[in-house]
Structures are given as C-alpha cells and as structure tokens.
PDB file of N, CA and C in Angstrom:
ATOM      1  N   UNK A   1      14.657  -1.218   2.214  1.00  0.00           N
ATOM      2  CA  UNK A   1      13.331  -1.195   1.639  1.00  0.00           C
ATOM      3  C   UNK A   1      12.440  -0.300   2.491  1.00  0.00           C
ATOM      4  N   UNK A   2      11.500   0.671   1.954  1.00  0.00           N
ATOM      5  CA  UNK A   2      10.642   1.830   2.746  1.00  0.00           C
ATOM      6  C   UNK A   2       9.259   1.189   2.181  1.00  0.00           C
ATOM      7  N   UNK A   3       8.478   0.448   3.270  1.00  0.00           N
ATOM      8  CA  UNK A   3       7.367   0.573   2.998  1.00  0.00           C
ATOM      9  C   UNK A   3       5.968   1.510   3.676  1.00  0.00           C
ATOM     10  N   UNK A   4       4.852   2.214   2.919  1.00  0.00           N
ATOM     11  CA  UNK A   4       3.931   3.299   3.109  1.00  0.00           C
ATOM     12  C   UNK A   4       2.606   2.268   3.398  1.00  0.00           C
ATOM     13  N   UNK A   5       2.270   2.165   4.423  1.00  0.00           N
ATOM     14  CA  UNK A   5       1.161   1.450   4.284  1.00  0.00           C
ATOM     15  C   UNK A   5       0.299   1.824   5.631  1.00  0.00           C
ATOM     16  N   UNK A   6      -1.028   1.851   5.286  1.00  0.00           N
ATOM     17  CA  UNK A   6      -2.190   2.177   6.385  1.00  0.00           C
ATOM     18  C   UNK A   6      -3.527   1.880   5.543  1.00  0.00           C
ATOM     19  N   UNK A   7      -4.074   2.970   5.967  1.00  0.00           N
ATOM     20  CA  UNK A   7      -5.339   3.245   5.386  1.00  0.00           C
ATOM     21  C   UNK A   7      -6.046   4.872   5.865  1.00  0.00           C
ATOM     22  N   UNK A   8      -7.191   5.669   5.080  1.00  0.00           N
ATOM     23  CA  UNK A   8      -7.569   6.497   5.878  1.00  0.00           C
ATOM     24  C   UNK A   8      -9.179   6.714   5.213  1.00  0.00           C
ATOM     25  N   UNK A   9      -9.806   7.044   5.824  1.00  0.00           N
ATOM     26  CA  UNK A   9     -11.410   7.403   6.081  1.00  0.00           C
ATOM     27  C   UNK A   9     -11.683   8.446   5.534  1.00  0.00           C
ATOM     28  N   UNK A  10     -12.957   8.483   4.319  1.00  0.00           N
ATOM     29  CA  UNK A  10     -13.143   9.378   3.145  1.00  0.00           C
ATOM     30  C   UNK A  10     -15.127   9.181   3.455  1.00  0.00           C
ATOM     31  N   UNK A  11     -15.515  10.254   2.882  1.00  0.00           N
ATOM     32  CA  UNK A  11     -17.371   9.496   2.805  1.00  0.00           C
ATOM     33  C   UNK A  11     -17.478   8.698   1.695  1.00  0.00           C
ATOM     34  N   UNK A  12     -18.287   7.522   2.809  1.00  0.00           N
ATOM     35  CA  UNK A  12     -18.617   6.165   1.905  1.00  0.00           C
ATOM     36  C   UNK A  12     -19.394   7.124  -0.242  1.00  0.00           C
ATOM     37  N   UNK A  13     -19.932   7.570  -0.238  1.00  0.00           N
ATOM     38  CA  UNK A  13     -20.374   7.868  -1.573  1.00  0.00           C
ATOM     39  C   UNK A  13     -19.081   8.376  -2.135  1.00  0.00           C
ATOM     40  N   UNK A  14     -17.878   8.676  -1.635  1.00  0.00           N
ATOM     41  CA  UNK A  14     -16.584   9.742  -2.863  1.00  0.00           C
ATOM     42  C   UNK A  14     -15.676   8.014  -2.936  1.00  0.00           C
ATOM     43  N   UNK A  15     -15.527   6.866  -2.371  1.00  0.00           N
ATOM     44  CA  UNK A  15     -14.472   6.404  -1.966  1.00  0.00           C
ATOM     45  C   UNK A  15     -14.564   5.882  -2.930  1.00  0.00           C
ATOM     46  N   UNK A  16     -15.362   5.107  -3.758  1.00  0.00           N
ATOM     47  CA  UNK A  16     -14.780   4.708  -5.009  1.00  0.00           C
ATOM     48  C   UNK A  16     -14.591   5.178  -6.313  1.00  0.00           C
ATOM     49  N   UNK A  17     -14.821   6.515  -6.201  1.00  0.00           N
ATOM     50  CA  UNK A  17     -14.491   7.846  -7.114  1.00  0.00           C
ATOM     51  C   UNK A  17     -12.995   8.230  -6.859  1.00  0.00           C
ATOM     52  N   UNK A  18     -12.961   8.200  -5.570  1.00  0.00           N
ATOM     53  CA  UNK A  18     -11.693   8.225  -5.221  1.00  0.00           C
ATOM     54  C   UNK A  18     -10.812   7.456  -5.938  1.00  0.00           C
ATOM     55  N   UNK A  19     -10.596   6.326  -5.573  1.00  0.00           N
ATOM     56  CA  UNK A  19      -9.954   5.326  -6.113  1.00  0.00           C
ATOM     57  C   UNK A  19      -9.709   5.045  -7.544  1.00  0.00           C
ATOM     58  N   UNK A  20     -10.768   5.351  -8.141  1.00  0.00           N
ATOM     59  CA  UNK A  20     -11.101   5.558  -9.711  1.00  0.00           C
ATOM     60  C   UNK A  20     -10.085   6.240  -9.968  1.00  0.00           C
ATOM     61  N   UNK A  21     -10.081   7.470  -9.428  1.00  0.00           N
ATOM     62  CA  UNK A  21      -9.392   8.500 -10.149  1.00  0.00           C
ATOM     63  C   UNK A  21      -7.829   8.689  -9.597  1.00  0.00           C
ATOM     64  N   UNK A  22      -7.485   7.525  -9.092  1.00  0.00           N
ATOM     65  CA  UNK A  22      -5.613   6.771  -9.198  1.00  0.00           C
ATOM     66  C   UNK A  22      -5.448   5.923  -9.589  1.00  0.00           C
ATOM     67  N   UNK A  23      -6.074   5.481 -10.691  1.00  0.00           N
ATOM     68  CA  UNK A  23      -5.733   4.622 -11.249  1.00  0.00           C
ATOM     69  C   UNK A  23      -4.358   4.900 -11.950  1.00  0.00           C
ATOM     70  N   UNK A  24      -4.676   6.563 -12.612  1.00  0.00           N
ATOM     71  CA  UNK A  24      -3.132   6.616 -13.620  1.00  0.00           C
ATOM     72  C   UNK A  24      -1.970   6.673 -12.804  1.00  0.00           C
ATOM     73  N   UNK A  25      -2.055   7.067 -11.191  1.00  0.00           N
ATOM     74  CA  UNK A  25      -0.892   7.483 -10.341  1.00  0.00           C
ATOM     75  C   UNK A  25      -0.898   5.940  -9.768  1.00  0.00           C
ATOM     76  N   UNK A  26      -1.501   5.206  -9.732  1.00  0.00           N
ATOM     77  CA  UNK A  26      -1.115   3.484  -9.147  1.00  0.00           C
ATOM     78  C   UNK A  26      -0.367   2.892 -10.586  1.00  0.00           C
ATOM     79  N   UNK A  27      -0.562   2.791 -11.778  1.00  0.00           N
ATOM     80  CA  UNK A  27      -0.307   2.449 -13.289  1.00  0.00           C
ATOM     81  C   UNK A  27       1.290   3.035 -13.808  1.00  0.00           C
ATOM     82  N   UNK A  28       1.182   4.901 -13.394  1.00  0.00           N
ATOM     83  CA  UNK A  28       2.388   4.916 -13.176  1.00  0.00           C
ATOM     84  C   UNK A  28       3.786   4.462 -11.882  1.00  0.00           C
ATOM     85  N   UNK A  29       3.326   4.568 -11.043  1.00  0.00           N
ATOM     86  CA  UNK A  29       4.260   4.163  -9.849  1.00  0.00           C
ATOM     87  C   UNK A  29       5.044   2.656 -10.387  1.00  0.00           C
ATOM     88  N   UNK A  30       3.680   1.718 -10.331  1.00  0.00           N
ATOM     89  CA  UNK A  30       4.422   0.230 -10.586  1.00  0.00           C
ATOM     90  C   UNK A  30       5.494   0.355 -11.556  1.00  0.00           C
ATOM     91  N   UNK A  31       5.168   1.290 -12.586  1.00  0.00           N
ATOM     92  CA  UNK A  31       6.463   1.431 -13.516  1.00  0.00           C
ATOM     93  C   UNK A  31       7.474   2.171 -13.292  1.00  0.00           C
ATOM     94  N   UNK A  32       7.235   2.691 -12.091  1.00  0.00           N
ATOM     95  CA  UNK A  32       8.858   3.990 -11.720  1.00  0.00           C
ATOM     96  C   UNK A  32       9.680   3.020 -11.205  1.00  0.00           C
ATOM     97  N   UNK A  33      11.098   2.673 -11.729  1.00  0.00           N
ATOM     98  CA  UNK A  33      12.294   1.976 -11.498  1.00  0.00           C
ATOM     99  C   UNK A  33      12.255   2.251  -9.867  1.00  0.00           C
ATOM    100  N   UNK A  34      12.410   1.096  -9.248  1.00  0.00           N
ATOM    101  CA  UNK A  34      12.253   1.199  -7.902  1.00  0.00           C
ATOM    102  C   UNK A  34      11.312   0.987  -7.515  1.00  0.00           C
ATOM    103  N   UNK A  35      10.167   0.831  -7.359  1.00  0.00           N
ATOM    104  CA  UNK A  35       8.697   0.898  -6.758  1.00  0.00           C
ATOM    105  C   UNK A  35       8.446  -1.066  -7.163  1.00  0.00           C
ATOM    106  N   UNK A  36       8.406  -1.672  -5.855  1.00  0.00           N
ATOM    107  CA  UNK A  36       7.660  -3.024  -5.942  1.00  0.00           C
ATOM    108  C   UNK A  36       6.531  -3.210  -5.745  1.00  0.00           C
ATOM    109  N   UNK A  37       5.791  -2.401  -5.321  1.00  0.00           N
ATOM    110  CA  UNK A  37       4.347  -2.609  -5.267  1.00  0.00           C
ATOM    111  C   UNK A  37       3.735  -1.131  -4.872  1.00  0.00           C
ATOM    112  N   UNK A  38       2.488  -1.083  -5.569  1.00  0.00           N
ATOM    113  CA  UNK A  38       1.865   0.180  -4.858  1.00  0.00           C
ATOM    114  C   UNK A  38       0.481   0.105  -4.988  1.00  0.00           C
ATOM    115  N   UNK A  39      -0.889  -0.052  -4.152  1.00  0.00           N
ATOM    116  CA  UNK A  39      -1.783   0.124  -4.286  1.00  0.00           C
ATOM    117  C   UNK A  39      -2.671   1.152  -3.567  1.00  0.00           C
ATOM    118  N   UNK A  40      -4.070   1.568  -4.224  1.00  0.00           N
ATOM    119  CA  UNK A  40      -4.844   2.301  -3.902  1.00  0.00           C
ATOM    120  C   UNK A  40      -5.721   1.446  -3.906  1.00  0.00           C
ATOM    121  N   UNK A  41      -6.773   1.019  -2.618  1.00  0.00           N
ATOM    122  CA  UNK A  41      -7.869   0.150  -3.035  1.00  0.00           C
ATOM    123  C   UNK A  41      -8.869   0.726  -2.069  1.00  0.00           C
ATOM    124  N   UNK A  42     -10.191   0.285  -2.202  1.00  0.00           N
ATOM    125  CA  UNK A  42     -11.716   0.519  -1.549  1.00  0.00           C
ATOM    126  C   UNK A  42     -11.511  -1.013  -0.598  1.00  0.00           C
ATOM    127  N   UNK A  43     -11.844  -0.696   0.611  1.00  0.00           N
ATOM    128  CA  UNK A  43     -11.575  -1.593   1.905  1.00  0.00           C
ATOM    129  C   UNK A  43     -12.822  -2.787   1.410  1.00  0.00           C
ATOM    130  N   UNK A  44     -12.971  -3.898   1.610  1.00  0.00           N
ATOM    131  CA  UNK A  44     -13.692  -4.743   1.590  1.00  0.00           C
ATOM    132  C   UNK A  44     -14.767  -4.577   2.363  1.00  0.00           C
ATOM    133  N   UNK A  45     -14.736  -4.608   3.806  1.00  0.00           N
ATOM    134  CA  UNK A  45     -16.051  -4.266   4.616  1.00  0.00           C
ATOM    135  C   UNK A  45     -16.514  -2.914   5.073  1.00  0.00           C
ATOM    136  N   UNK A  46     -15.264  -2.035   5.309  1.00  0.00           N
ATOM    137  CA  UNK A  46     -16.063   0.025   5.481  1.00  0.00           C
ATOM    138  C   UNK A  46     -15.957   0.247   4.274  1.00  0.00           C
ATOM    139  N   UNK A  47     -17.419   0.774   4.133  1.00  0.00           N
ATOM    140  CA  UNK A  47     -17.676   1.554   2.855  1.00  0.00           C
ATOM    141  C   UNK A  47     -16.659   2.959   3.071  1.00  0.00           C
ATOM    142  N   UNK A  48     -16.381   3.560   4.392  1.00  0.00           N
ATOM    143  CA  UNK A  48     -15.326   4.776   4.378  1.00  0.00           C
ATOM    144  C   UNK A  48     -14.100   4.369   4.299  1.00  0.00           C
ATOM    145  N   UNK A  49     -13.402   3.423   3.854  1.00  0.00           N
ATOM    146  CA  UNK A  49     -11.887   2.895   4.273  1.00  0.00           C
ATOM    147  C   UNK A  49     -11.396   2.694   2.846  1.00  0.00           C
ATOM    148  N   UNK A  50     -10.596   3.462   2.572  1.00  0.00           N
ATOM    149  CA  UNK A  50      -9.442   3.249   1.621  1.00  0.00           C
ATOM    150  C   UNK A  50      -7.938   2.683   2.072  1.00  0.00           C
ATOM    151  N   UNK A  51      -7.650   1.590   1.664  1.00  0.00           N
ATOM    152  CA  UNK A  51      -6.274   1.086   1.777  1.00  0.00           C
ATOM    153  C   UNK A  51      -5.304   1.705   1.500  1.00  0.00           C
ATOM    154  N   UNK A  52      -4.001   1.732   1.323  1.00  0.00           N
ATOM    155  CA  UNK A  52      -3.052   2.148   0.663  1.00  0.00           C
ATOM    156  C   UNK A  52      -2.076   1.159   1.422  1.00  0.00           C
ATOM    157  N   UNK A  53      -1.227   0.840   0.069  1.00  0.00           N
ATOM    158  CA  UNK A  53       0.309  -0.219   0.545  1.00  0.00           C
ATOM    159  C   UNK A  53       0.760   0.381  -0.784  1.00  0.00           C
ATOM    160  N   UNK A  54       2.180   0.604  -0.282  1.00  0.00           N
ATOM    161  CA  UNK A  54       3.612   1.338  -1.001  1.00  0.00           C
ATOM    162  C   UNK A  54       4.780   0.315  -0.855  1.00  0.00           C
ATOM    163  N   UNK A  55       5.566  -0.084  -1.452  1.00  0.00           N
ATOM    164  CA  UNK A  55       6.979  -0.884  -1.189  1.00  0.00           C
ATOM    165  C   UNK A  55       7.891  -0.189  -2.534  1.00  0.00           C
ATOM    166  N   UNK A  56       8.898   0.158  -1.582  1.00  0.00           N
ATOM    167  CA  UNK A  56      10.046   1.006  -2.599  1.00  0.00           C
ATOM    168  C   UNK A  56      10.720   0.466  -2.555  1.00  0.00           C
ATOM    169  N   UNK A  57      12.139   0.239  -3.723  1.00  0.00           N
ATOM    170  CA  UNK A  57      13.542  -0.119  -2.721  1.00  0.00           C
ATOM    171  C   UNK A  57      14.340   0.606  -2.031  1.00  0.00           C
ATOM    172  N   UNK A  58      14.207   2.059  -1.672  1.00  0.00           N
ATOM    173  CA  UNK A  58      14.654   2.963  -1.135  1.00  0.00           C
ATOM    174  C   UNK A  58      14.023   3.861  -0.914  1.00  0.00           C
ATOM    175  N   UNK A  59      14.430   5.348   0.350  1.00  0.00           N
ATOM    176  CA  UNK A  59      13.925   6.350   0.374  1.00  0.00           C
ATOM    177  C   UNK A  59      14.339   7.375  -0.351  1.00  0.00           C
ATOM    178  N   UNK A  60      15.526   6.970  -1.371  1.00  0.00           N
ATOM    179  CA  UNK A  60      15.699   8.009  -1.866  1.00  0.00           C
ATOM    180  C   UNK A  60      14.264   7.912  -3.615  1.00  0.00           C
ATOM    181  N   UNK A  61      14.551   6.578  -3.809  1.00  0.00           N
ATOM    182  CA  UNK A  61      13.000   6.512  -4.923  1.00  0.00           C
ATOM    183  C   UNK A  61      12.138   6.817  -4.643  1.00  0.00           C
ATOM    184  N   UNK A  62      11.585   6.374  -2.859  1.00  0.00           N
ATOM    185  CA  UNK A  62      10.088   7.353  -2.730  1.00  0.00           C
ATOM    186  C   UNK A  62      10.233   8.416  -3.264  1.00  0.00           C
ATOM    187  N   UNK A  63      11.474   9.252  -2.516  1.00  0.00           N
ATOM    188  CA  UNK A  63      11.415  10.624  -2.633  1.00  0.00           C
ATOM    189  C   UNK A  63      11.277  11.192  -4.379  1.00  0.00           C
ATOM    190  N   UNK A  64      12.053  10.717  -5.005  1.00  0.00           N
ATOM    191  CA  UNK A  64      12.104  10.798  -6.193  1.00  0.00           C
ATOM    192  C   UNK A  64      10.512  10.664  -7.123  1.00  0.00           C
ATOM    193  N   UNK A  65       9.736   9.786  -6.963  1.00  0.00           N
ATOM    194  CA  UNK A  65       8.364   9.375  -6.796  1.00  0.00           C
ATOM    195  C   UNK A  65       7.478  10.429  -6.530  1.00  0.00           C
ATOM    196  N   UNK A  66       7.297  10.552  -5.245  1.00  0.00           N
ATOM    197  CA  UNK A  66       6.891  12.124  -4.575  1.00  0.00           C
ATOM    198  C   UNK A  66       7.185  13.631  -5.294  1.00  0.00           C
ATOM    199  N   UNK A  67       8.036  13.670  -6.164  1.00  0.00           N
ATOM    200  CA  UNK A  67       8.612  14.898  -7.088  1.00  0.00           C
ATOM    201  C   UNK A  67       7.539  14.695  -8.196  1.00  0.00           C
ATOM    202  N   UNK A  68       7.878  13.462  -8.921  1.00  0.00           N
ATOM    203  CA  UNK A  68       6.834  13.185 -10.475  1.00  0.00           C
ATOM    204  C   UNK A  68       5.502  12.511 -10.378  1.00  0.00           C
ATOM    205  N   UNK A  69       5.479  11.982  -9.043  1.00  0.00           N
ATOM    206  CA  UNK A  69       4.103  11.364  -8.756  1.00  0.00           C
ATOM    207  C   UNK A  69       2.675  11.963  -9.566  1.00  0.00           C
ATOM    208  N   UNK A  70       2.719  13.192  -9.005  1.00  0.00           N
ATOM    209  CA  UNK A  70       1.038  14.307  -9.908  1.00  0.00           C
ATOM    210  C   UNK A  70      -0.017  13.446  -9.525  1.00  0.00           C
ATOM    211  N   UNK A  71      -0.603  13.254  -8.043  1.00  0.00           N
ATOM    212  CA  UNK A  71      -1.539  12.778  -7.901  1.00  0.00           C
ATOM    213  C   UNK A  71      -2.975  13.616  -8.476  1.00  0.00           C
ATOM    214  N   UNK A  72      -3.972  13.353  -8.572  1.00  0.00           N
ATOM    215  CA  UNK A  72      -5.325  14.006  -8.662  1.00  0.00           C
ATOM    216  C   UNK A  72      -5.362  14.675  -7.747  1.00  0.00           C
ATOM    217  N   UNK A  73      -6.241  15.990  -8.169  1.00  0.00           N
ATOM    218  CA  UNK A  73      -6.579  16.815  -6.871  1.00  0.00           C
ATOM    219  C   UNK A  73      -7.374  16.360  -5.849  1.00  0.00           C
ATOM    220  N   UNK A  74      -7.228  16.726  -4.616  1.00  0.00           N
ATOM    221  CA  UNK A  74      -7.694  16.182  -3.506  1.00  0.00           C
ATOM    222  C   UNK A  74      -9.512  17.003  -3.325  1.00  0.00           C
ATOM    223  N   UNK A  75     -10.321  15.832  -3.645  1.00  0.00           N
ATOM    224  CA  UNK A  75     -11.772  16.530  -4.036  1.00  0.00           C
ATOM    225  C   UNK A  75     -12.999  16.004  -2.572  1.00  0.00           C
ATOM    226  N   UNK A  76     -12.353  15.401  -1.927  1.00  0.00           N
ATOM    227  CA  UNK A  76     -12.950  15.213  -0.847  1.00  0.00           C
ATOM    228  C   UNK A  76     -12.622  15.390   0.622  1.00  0.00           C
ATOM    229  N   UNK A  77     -13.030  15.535   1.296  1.00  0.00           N
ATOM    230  CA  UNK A  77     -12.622  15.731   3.055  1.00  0.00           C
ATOM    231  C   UNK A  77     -12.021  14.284   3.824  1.00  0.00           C
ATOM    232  N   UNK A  78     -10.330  14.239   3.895  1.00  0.00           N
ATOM    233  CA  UNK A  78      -9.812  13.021   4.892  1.00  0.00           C
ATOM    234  C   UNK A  78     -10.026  13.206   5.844  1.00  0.00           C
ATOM    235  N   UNK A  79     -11.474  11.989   6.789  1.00  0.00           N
ATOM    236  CA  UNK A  79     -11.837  12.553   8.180  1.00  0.00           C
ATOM    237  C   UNK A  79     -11.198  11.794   9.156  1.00  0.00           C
ATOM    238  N   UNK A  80     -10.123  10.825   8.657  1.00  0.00           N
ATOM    239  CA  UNK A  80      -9.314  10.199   9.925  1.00  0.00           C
ATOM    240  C   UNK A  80      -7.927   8.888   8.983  1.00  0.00           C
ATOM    241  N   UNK A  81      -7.214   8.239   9.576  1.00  0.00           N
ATOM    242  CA  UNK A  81      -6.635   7.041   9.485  1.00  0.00           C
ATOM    243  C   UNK A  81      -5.627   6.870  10.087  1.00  0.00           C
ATOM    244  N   UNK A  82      -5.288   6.119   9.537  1.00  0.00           N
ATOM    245  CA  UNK A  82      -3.693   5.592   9.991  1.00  0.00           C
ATOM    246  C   UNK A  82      -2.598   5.472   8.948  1.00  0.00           C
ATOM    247  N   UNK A  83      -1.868   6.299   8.730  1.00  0.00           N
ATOM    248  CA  UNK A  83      -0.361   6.050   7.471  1.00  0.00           C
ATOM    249  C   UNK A  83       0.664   5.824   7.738  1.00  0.00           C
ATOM    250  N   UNK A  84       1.546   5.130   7.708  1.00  0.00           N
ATOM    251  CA  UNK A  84       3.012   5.149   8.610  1.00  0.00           C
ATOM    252  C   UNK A  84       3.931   4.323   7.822  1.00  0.00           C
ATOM    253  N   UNK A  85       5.250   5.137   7.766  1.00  0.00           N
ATOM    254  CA  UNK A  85       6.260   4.813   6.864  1.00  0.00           C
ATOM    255  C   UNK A  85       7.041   4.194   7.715  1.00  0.00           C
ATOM    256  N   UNK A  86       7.600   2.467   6.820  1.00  0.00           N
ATOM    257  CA  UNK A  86       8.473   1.508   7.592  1.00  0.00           C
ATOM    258  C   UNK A  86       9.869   1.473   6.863  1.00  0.00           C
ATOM    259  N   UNK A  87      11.075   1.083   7.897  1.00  0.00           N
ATOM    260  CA  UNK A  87      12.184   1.307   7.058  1.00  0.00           C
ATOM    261  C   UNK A  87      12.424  -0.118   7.581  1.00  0.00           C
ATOM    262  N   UNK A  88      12.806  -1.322   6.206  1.00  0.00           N
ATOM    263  CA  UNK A  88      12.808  -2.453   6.304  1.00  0.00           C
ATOM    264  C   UNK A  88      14.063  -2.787   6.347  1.00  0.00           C
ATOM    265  N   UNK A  89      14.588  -4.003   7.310  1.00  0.00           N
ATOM    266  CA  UNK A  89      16.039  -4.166   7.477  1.00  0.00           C
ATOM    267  C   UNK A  89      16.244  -5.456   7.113  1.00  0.00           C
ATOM    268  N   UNK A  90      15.082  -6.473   6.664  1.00  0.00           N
ATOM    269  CA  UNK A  90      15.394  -7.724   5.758  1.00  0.00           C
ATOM    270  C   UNK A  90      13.901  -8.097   5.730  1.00  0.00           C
ATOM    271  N   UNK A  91      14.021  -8.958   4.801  1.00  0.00           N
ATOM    272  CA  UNK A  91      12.752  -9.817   3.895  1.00  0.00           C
ATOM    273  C   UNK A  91      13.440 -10.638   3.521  1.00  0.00           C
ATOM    274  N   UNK A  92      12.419 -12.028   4.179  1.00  0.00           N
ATOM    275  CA  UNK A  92      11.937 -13.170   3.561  1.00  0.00           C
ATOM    276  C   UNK A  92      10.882 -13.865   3.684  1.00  0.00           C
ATOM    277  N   UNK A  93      10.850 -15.044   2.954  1.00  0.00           N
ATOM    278  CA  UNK A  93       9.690 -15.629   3.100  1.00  0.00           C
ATOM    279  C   UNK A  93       8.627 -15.897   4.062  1.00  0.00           C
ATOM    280  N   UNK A  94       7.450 -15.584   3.973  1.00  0.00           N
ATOM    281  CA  UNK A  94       6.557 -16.084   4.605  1.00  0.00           C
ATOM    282  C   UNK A  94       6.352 -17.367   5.307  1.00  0.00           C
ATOM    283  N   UNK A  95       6.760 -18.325   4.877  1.00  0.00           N
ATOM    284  CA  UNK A  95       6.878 -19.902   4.780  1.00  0.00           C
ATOM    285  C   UNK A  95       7.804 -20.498   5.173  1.00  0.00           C
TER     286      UNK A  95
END
C-alpha cells in the first residue's frame, strides 16, 4: 500500500478556490480501480493550509493515476509544506 499524505501552504484568499477546483480530480481518483482514499481539503485552523491524503494499493496505480489524473492548472504560488510518500508493509486496526 503507497500512501501520499502532507499538506502545503497557498494564500489564505486562493485556498478554497483551490480546492474547489479538485473536486473533479478528487471524484475521479476515488473511482480509479486501486485508489482507497484520496482527499483535497482546506485545513480547519490555517486559512494557508491545504491537506492532502492519498492511499493506493500500489505504486504501480499511483503511477498509472499520475498518467490520467489531468489535474487543474496550477493558478497560484506553493509557498511551502510538507508531502511525503509512504510505502506500507501492513494495516490494521486502530483498536
């Protein structure tokens, strides 16, 4: 399992324009065979903080993903974050 998850720093006025405008690339992903979760979200307390969490069942589906993905054009300045890809060697429960 490859999971994509961080966050990165956009100006507070584009970030939920931002987000808006993946909705169709978050809508499609959940449906690409392979992909268990994928979000784009606006951070709860920084108005500059966009989330992002990815869970694939493989790197070869990211990759595959990454080919047909067609995100929106990139219309604002990324002035910092953190992104980092995990390669998972088991899952279970929380509990």
């Amino acid at each position: 399992m490859i999971i994509v998850a961080g966050y990165f720093q956009i100006d507070a006025a584009d970030r939920d324009k931002y987000v808006k405008l993946h909705e169709d690339v978050i809508s499609r992903a959940r449906k690409f065979e392979g992909c268990l979760d994928f979000a784009i979200t606006a951070d709860a307390v920084d108005p500059e903080r966009v989330n992002l969490f990815e869970r694939w069942e493989s790197d070869e589906v990211l990759n595959s993903w990454r080919a047909v993905a067609n995100p929106p054009e990139q219309f604002t300045e990324i002035k910092g974050g953190d992104l980092a890809k995990f390669e998972i060697a088991s899952v279970g429960s929380p509990y």
